[in-house]
Protein backbone atom coordinates (compact mmCIF):
# COMPACT_ATOMS: atom_id res chain seq x y z
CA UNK A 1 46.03 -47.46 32.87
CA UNK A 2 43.16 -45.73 30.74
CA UNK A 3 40.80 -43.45 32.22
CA UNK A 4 36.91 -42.96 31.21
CA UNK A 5 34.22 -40.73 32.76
CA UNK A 6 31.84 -42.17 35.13
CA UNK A 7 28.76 -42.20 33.17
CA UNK A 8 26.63 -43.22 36.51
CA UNK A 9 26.87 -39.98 37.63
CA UNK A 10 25.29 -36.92 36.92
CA UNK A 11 26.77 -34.08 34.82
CA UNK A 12 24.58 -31.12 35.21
CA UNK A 13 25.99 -28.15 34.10
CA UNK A 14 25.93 -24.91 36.75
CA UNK A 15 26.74 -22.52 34.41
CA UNK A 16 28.97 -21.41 31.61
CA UNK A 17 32.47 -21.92 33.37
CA UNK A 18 31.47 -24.83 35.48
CA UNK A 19 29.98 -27.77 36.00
CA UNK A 20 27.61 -30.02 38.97
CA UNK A 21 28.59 -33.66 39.09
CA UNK A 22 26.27 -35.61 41.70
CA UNK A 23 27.03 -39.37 42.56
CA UNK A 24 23.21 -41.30 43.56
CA UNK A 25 25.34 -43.77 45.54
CA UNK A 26 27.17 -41.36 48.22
CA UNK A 27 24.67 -38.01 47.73
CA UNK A 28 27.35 -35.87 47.19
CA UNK A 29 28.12 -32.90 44.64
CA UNK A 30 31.43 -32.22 43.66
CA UNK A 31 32.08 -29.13 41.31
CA UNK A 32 34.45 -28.99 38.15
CA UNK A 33 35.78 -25.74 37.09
CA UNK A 34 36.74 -25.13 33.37
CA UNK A 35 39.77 -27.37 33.26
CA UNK A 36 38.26 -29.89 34.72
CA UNK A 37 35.27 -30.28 32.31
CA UNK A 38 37.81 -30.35 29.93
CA UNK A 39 39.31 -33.15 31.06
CA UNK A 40 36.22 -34.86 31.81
CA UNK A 41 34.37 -34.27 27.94
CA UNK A 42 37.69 -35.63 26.84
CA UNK A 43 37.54 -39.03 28.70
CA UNK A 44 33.97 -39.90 27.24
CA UNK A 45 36.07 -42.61 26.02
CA UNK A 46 38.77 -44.67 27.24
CA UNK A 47 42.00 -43.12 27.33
CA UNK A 48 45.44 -43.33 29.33
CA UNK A 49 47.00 -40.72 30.27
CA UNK A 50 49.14 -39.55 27.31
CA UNK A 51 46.37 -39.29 24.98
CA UNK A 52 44.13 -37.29 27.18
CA UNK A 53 47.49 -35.05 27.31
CA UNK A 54 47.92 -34.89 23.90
CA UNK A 55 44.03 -33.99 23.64
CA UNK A 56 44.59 -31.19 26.57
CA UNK A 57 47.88 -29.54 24.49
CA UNK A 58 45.11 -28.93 21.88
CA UNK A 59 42.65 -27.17 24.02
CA UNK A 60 45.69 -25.12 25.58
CA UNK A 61 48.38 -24.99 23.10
CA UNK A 62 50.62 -26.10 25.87
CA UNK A 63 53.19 -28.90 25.58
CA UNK A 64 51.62 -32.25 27.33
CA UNK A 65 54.90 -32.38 29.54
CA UNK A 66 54.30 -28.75 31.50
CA UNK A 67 50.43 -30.62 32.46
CA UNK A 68 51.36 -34.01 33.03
CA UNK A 69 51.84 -33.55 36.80
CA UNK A 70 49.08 -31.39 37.68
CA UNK A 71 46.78 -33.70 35.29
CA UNK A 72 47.69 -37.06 37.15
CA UNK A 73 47.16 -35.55 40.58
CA UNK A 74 43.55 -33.87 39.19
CA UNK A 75 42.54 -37.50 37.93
CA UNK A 76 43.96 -39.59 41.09
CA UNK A 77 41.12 -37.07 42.77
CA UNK A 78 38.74 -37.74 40.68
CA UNK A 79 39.36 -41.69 40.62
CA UNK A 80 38.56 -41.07 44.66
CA UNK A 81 35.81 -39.39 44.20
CA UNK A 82 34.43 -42.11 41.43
CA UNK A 83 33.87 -38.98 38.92
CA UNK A 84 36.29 -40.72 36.30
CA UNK A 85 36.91 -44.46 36.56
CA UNK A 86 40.74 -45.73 36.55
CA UNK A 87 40.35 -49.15 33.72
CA UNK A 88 43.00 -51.85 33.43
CA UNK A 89 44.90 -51.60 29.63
CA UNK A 90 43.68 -54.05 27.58
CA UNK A 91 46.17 -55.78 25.44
């Protein structure tokens, strides 16, 4: 499974530590805090989950294990809420 940010939404930034994302289709306005703008900036482009990982161990200097859980339950959130889009591998 790769992951990529919803680009039909809006990312409006609220201020320095987080950020506004509004969805046209359902009116809402969910808000990311720090971590999770991260994560978002980071799947600009397709990824699955170890890369983004790998990409978040950078940002943290944290091993990608210690995240993994709390990362996959952040992004099964944010595939409900249609802020990041869940994309079948292509091989």
């Amino acid at each position: 499974m790769k992951y990529q940010k919803n680009n039909a939404m809006d990312f409006i930034p609220a201020d320095e530590t987080s950020l506004a994302v509004f969805d046209h289709e359902s009116g809402d306005t969910h808000l990311l805090d720090e971590r999770g703008i991260d994560i978002v900036n980071l799947l600009g482009e397709p990824q699955d989950i170890q890369s983004l990982l790998s990409g978040l161990a950078e940002i943290y200097d944290a091993a990608p294990d210690d995240m993994q859980e709390e990362v996959a339950a952040f992004l099964t959130q944010m595939v409900e809420k249609r802020i990041v889009l869940a994309l079948a591998h292509e091989d």
